[in-house]
N, C-alpha and C. Protein backbone atom coordinates (compact mmCIF):
# COMPACT_ATOMS: atom_id res chain seq x y z
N UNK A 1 -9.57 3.26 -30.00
CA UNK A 1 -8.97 4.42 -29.34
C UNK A 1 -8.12 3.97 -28.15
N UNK A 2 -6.82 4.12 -28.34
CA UNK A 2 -6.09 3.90 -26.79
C UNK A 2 -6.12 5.15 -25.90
N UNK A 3 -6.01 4.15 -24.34
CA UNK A 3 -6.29 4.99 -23.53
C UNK A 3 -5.03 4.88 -22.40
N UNK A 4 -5.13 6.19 -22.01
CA UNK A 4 -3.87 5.84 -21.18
C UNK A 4 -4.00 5.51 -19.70
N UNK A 5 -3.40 4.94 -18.69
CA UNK A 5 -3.23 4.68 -17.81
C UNK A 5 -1.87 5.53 -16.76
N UNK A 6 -1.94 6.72 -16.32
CA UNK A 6 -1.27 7.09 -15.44
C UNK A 6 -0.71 6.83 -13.93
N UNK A 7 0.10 6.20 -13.66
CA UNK A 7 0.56 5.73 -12.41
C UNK A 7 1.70 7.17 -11.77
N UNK A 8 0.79 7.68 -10.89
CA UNK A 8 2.17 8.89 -9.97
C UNK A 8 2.31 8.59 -9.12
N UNK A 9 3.50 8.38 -9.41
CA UNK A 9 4.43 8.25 -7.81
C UNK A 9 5.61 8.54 -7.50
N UNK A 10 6.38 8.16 -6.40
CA UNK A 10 7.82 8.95 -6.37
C UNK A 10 8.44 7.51 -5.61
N UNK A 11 9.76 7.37 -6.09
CA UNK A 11 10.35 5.88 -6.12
C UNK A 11 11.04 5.63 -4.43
N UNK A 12 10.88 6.92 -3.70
CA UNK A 12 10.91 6.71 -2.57
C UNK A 12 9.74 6.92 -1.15
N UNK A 13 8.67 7.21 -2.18
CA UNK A 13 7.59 6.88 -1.58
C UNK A 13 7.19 5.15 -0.81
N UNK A 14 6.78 5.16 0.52
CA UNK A 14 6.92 4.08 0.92
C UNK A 14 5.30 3.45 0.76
N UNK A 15 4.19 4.07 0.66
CA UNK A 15 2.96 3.55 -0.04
C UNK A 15 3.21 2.82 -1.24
N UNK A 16 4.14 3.89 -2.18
CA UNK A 16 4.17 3.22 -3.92
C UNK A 16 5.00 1.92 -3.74
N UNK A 17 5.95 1.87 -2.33
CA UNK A 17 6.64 0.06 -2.09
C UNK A 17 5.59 -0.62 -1.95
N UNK A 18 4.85 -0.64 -1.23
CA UNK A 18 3.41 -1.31 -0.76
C UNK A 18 2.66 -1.84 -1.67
N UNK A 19 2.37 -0.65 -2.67
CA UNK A 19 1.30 -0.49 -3.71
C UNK A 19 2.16 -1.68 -4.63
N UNK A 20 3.17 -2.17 -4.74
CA UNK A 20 4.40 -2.75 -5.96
C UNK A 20 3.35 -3.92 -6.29
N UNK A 21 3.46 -5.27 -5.87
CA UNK A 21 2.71 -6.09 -6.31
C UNK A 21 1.23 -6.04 -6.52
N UNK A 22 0.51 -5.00 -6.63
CA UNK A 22 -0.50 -5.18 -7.19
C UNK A 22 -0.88 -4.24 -7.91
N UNK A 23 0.52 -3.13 -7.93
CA UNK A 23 0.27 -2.18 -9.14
C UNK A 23 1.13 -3.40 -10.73
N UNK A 24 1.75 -4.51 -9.97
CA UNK A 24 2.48 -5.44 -11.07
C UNK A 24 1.40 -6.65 -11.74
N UNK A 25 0.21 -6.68 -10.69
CA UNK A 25 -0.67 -7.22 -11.20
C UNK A 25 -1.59 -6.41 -12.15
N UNK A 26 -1.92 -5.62 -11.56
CA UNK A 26 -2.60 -4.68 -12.49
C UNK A 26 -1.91 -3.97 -14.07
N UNK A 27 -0.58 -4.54 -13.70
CA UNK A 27 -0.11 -3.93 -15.60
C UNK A 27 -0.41 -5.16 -16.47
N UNK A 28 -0.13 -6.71 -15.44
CA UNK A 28 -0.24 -8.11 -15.89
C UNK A 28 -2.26 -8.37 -16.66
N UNK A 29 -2.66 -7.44 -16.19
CA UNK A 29 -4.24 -7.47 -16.64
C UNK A 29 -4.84 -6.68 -17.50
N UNK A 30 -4.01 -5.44 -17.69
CA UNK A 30 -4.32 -4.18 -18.25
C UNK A 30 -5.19 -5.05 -19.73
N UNK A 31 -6.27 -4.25 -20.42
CA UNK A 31 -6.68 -4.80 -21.60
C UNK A 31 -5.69 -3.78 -23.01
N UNK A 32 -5.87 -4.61 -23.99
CA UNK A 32 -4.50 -4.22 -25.03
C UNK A 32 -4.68 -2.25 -25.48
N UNK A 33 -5.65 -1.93 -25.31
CA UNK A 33 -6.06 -0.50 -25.59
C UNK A 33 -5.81 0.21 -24.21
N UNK A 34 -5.37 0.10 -23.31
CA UNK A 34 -4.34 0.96 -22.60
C UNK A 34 -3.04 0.53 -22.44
N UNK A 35 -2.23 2.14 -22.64
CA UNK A 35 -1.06 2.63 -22.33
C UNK A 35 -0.81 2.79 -21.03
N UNK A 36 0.23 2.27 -20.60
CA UNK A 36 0.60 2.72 -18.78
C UNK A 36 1.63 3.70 -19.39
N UNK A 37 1.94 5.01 -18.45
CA UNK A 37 2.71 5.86 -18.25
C UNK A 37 2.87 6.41 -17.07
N UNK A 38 4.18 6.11 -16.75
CA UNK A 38 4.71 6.46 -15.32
C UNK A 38 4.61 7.99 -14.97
N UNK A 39 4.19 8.19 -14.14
CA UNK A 39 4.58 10.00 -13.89
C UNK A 39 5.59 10.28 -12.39
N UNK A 40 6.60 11.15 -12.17
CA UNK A 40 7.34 11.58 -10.67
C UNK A 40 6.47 12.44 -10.34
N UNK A 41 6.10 12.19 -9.36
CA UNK A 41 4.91 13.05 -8.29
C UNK A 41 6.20 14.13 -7.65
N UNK A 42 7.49 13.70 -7.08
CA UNK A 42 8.28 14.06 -6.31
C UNK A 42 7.44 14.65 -5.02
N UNK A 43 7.56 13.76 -4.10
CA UNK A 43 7.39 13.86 -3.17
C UNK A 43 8.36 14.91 -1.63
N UNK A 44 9.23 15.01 -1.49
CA UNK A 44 10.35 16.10 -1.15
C UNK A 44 11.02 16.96 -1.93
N UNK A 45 11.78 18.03 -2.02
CA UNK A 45 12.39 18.73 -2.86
C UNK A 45 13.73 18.70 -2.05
N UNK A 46 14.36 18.45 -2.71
CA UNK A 46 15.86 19.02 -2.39
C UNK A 46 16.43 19.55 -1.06
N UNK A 47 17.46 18.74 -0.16
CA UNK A 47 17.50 19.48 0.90
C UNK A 47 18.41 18.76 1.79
N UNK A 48 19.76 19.74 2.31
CA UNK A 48 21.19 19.11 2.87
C UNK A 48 20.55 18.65 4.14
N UNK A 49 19.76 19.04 4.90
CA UNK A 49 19.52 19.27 6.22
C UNK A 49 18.94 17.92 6.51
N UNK A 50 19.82 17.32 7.94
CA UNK A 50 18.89 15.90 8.40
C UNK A 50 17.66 15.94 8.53
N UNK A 51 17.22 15.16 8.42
CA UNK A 51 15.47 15.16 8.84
C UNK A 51 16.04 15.06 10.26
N UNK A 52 14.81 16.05 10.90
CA UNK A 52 14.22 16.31 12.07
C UNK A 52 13.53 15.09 12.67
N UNK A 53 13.93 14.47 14.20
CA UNK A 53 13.57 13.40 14.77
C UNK A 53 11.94 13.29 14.80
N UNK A 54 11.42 14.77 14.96
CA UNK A 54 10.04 14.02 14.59
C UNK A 54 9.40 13.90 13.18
N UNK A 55 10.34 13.84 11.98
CA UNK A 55 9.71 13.13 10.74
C UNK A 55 10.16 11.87 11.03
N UNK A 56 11.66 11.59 11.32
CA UNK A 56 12.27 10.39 11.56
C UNK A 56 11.49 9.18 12.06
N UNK A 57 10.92 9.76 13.03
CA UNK A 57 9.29 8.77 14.04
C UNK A 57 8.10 8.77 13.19
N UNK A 58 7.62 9.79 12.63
CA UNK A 58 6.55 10.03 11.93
C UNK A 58 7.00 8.22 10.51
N UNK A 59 7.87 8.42 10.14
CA UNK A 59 8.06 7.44 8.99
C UNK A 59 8.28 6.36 9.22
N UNK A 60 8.87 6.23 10.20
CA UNK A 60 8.80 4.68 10.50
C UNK A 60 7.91 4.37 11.29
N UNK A 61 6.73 5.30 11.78
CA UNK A 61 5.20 4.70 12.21
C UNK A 61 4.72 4.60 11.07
N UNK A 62 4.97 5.32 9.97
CA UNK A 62 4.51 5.05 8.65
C UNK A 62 4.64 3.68 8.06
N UNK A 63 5.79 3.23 8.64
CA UNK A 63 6.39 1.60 7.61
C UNK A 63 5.65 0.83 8.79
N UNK A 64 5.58 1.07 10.03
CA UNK A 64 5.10 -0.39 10.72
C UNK A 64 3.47 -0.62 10.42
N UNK A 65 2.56 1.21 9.78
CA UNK A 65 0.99 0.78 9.61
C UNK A 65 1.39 0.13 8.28
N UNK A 66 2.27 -0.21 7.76
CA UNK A 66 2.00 -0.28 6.18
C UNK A 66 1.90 -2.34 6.44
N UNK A 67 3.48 -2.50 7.23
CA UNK A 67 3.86 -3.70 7.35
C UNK A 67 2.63 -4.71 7.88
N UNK A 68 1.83 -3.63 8.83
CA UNK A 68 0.47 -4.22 9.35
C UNK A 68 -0.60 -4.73 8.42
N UNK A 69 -0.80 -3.51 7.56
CA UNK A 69 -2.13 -3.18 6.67
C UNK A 69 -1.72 -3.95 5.53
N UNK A 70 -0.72 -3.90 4.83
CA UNK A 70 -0.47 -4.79 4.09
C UNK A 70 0.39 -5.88 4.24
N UNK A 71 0.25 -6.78 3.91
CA UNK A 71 1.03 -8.24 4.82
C UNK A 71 2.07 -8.46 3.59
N UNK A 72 3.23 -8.51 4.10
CA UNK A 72 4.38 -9.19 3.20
C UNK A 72 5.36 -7.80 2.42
N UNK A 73 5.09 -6.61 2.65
CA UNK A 73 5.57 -5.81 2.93
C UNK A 73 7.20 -5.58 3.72
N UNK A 74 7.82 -5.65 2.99
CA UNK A 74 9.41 -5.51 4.21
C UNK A 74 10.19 -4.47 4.17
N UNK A 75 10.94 -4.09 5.53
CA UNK A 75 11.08 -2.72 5.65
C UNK A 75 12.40 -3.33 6.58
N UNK A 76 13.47 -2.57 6.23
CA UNK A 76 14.37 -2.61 7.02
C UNK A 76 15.31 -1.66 7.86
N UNK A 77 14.85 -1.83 9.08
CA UNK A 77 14.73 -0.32 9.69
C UNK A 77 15.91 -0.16 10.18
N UNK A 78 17.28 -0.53 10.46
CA UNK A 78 18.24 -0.65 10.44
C UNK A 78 18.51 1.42 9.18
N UNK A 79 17.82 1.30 8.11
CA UNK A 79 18.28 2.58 7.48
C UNK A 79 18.26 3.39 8.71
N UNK A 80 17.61 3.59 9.73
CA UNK A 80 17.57 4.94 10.61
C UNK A 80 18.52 4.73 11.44
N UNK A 81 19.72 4.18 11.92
CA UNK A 81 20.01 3.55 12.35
C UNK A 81 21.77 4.02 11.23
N UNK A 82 22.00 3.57 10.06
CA UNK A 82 23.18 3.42 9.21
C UNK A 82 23.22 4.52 8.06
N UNK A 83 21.87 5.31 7.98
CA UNK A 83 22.21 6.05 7.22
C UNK A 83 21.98 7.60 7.96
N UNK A 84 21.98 8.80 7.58
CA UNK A 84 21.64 10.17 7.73
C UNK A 84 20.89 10.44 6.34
N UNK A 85 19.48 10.08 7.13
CA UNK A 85 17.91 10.91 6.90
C UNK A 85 17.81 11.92 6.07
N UNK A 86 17.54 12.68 4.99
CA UNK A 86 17.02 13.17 4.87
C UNK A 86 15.47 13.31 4.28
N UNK A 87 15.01 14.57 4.39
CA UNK A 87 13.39 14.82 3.73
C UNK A 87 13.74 15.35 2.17
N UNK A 88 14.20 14.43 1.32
CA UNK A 88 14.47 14.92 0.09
C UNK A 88 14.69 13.84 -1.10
N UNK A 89 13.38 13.03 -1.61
CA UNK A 89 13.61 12.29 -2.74
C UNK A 89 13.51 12.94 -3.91
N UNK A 90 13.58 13.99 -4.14
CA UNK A 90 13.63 14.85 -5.74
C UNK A 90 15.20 14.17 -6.24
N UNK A 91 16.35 14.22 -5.67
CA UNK A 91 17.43 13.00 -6.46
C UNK A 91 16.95 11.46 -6.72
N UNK A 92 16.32 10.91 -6.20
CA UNK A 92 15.90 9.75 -6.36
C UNK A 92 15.18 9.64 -8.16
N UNK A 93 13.57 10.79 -7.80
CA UNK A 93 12.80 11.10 -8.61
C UNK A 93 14.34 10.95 -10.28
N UNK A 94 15.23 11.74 -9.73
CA UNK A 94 15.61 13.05 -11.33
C UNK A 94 16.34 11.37 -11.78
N UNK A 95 16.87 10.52 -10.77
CA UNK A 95 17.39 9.39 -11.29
C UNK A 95 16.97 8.33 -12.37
N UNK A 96 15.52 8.32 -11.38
CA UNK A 96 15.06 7.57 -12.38
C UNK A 96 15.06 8.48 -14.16
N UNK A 97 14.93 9.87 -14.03
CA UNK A 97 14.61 10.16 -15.41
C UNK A 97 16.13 10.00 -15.92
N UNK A 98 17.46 10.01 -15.35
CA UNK A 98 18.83 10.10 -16.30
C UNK A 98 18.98 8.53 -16.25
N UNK A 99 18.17 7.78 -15.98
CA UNK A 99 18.12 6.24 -16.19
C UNK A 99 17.40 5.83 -17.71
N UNK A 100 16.32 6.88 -17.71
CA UNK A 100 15.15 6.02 -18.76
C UNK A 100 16.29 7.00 -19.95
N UNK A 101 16.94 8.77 -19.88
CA UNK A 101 17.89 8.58 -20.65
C UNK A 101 19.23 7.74 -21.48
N UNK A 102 19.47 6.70 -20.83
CA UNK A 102 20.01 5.83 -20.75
C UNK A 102 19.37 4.72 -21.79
N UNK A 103 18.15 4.60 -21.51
CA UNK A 103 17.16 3.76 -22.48
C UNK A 103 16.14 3.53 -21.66
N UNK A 104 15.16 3.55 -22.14
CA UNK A 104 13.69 2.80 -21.74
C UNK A 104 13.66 1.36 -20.62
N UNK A 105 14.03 0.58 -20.89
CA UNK A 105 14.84 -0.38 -20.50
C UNK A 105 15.51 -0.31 -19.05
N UNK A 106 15.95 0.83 -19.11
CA UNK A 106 16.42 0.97 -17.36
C UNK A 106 15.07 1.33 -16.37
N UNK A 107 14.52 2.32 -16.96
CA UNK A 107 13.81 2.69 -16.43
C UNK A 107 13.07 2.50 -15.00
N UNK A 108 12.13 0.78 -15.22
CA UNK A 108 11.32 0.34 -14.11
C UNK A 108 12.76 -0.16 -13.42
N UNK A 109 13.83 -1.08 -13.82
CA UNK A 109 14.90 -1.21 -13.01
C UNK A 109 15.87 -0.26 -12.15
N UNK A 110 15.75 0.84 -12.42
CA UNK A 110 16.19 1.92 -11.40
C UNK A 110 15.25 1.82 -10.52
N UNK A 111 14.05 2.34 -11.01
CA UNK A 111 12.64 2.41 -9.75
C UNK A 111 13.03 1.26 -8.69
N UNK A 112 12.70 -0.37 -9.01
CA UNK A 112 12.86 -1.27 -8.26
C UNK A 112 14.36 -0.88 -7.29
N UNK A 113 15.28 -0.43 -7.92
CA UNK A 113 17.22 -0.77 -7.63
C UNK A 113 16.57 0.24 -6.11
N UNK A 114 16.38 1.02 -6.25
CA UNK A 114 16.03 2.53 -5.69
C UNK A 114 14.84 2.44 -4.20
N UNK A 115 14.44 1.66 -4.69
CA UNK A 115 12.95 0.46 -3.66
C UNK A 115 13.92 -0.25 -2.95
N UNK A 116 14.63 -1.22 -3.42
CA UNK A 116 15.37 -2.03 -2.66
C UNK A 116 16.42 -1.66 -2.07
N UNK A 117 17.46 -0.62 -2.25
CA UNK A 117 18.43 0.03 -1.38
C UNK A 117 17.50 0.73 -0.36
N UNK A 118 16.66 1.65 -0.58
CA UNK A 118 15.74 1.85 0.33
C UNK A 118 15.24 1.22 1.50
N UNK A 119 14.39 0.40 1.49
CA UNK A 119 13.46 -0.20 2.04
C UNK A 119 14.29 -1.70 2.69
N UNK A 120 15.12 -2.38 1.73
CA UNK A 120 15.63 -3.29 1.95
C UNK A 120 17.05 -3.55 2.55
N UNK A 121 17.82 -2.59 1.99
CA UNK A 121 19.23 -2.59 2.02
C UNK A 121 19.95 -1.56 3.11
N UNK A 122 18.97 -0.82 3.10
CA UNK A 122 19.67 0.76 4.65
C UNK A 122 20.52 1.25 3.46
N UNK A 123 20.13 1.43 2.39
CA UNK A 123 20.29 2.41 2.13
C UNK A 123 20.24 3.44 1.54
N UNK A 124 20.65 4.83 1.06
CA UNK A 124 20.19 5.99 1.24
C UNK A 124 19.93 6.59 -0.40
N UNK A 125 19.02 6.54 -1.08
CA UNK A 125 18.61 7.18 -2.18
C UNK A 125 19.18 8.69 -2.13
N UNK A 126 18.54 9.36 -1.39
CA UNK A 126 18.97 10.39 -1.07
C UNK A 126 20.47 11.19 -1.50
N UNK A 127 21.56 10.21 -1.34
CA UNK A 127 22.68 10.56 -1.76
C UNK A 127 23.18 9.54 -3.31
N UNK A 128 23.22 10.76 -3.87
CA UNK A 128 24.12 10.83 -5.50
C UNK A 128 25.18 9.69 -5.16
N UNK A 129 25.87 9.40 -4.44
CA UNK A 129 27.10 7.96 -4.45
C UNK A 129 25.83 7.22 -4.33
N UNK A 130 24.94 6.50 -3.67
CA UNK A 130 24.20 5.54 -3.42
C UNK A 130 23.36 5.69 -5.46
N UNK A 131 23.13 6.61 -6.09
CA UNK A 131 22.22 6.29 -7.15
C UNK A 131 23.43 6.39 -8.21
N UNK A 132 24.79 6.33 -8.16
CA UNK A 132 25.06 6.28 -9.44
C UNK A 132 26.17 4.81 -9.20
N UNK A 133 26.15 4.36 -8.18
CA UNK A 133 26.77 3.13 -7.77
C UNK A 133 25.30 1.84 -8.16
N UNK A 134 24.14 2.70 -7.93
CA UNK A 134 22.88 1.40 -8.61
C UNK A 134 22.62 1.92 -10.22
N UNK A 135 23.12 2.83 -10.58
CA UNK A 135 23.09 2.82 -11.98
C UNK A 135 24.58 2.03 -12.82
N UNK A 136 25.81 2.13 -11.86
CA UNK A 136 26.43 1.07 -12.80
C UNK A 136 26.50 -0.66 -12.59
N UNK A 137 25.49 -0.79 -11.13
CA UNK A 137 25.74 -2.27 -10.75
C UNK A 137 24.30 -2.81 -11.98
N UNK A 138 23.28 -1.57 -12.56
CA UNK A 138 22.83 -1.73 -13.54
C UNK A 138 22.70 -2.30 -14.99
N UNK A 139 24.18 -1.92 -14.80
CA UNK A 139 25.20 -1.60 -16.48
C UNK A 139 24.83 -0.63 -17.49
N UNK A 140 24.26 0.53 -16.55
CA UNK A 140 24.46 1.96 -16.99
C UNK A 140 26.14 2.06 -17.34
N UNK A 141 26.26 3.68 -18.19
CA UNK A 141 27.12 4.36 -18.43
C UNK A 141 26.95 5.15 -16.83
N UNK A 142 27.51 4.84 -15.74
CA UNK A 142 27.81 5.59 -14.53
C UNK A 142 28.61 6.99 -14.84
N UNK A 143 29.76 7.49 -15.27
CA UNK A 143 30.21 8.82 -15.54
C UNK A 143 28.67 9.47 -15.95
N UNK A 144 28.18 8.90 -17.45
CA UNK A 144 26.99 9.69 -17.71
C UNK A 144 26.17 9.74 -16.54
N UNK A 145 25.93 9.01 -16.26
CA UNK A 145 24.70 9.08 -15.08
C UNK A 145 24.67 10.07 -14.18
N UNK A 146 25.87 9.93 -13.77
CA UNK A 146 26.38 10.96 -12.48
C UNK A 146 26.51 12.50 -13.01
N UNK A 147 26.82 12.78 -14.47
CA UNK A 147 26.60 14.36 -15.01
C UNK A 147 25.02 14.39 -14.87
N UNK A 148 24.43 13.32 -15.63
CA UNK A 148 22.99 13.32 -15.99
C UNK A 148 22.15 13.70 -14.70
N UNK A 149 22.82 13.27 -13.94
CA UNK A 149 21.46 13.58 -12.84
C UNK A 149 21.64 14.93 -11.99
N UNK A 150 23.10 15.70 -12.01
CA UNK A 150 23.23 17.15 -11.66
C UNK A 150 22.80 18.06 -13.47
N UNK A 151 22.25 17.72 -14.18
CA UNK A 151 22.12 18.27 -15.18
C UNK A 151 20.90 19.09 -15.09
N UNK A 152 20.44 20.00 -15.44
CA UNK A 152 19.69 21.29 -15.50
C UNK A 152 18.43 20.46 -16.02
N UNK A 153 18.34 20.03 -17.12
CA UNK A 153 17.64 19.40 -17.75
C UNK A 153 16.99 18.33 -17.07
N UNK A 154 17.73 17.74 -16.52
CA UNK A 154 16.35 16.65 -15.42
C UNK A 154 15.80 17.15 -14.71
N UNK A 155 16.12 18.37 -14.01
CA UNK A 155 15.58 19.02 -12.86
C UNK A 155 14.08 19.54 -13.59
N UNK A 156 14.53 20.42 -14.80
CA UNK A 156 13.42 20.55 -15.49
C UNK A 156 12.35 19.92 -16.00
N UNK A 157 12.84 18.86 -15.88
CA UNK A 157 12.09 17.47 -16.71
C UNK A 157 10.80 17.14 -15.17
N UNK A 158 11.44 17.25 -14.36
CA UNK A 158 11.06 16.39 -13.14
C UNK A 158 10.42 17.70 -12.71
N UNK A 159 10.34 19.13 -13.61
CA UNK A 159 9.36 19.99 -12.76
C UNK A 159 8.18 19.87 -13.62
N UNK A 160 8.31 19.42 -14.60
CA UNK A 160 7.46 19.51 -15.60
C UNK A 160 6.31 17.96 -15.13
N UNK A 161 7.09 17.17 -14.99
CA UNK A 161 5.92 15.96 -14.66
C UNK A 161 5.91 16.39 -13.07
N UNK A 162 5.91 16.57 -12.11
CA UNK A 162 5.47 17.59 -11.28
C UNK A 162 3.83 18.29 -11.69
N UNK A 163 4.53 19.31 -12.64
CA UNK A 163 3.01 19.79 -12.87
C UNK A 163 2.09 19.70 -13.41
N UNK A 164 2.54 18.38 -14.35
CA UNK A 164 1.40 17.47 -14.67
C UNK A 164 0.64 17.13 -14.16
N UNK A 165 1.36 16.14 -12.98
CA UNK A 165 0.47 15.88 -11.71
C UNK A 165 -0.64 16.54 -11.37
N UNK A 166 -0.48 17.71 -10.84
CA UNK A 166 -0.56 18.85 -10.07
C UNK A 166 -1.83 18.94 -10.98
N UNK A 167 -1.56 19.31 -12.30
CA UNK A 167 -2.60 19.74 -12.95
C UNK A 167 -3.44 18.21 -13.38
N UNK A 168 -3.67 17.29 -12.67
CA UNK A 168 -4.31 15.91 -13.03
C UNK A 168 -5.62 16.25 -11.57
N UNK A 169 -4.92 16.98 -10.59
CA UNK A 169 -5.13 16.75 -9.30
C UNK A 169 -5.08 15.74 -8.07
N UNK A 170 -3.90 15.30 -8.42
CA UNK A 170 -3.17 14.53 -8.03
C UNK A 170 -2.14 15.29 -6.70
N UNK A 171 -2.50 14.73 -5.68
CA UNK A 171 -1.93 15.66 -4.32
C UNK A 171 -0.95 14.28 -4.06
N UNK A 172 -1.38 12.73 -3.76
CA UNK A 172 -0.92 11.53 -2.85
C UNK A 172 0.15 10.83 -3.82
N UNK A 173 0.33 9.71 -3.04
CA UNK A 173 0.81 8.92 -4.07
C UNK A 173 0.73 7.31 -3.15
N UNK A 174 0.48 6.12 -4.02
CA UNK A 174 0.64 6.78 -5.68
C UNK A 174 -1.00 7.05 -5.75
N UNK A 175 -1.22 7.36 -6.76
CA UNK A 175 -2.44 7.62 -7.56
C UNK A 175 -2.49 6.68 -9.26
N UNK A 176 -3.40 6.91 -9.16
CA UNK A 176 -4.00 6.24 -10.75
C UNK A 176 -4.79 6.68 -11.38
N UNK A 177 -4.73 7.68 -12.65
CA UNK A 177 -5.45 8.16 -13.26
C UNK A 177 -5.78 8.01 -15.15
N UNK A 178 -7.14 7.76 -14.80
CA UNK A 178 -7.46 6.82 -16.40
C UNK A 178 -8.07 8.39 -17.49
N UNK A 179 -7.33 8.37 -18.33
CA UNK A 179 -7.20 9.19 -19.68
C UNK A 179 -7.97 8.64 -20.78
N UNK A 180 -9.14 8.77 -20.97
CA UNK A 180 -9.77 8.21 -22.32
C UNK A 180 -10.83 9.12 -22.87
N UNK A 181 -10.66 9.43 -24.20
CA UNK A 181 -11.69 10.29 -24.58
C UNK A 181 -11.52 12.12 -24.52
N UNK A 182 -10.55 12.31 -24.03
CA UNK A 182 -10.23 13.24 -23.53
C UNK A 182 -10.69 14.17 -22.85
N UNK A 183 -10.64 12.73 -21.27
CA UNK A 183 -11.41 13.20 -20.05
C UNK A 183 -10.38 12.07 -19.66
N UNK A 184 -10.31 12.55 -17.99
CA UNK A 184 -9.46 12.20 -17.28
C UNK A 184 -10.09 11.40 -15.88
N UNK A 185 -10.18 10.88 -15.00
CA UNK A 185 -10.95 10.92 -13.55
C UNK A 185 -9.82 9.76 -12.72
N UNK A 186 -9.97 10.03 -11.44
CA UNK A 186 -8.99 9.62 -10.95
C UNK A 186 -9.61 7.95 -10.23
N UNK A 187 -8.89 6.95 -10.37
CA UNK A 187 -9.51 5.19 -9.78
C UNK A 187 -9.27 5.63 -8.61
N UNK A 188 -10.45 4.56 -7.84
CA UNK A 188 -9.59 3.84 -6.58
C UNK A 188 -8.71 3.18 -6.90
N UNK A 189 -7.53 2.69 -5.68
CA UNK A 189 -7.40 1.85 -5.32
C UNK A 189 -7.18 1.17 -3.84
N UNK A 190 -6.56 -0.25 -3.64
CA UNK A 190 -6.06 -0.43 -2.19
C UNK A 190 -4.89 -0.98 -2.95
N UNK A 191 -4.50 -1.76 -1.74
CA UNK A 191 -3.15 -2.01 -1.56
C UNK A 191 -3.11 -3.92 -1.44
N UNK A 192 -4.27 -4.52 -1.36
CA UNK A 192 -4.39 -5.65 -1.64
C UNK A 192 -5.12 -6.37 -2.59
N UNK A 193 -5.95 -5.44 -3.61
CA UNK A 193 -6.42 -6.48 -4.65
C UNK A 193 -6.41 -5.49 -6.06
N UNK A 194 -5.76 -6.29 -7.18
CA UNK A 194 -5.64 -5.58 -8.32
C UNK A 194 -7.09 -5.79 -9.21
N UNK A 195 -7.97 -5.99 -8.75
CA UNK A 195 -9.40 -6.46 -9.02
C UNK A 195 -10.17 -5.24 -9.57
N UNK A 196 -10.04 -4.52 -8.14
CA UNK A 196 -10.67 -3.40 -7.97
C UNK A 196 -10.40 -1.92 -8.96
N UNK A 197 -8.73 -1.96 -9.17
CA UNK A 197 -8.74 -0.90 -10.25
C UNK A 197 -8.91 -1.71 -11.84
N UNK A 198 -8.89 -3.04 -11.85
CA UNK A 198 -8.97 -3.22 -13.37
C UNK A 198 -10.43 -3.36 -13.13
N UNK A 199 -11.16 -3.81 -12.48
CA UNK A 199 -12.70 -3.36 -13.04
C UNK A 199 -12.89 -2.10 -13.58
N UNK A 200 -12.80 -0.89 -12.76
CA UNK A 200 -13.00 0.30 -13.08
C UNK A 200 -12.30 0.69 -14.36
N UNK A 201 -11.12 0.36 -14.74
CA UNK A 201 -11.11 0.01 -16.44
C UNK A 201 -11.67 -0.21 -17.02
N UNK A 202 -11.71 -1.79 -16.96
CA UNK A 202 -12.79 -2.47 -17.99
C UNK A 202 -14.33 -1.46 -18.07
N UNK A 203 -14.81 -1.37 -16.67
CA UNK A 203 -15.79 -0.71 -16.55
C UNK A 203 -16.47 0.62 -17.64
């Protein structure tokens, strides 16, 4: 019987950067009877308006407990600084889905492209030029991309794994939730050892 393995998160979530190498160990261990399947938590919804200086502070106290708590972690804070903020990764989220349209294959490489302009590069997910300029340095179809991701249909797509989530009980991110038998329960994890959620697998 395969079982699935649910990973939710949202690609501009700065935990799920954190969480990267040992959610990469943990697919490197997985046993052959689970399925990983990505889910968009979407973490912000949609929205022209700058973020407000006190989320602005709130998040980058967010990146320096992370840089602390987890070691090797990099954050380049220069984005607050070169880009205009907003509280809105639901474009990020719909990207990745007019990516995996594209093929399967793009998929985790948008996520990462999307991590690293982020976190690394200053710069801004948030804006449609920044995700359809990493979908053709990709070697996406960019024209498509750029309809694809104002398209009705991703929005829908991305409300729908939304309420998947939602209905997993899944509030954070990321989360990890193991599907077998048809029963669901949600793992620990941390952020430094991939030990701990593949036991509870195997387990």
């Amino acid at each position: 019987m395969t079982r699935v393995l649910y990973f939710v998160h949202d690609p501009m979530c700065s935990w799920c950067w954190a969480f990267r190498p040992v959610w990469d160990a943990v697919v490197r261990g997985l046993p052959e009877d689970v399925e990983v399947r990505r889910l968009l938590g979407g973490l912000a919804p949609d929205s022209d308006e700058p973020m407000p200086r006190e989320m602005r502070q709130k998040l980058q106290g967010i990146w320096r407990v992370i840089r602390q708590k987890v070691p090797g972690t990099e954050f380049n804070f220069d984005f607050w600084e070169k880009c205009r903020p907003r509280r809105s990764t639901f474009p990020a989220c719909r990207a990745v889905i007019a990516a995996r349209w594209q093929g399967v294959e793009y998929k985790e490489s948008m996520i990462f492209a999307i991590q690293r302009a982020y976190y690394l590069e200053a710069r801004n997910p948030s804006d449609s030029d920044t995700l359809v300029s990493l979908a053709g340095k990709l070697g996406m179809d960019a024209d498509r991309f750029s309809r694809d991701l104002a398209f009705t249909a991703a929005r829908d797509e991305l409300a729908d794994e939304i309420y998947r989530c939602r209905s997993m009980g899944v509030m954070s991110f990321p989360s990890l939730v193991l599907e077998s038998g048809g029963t669901r329960r949600l793992l620990q994890h941390n952020y430094l050892d991939a030990e701990l959620i593949l036991s509870q697998i195997a387990g």
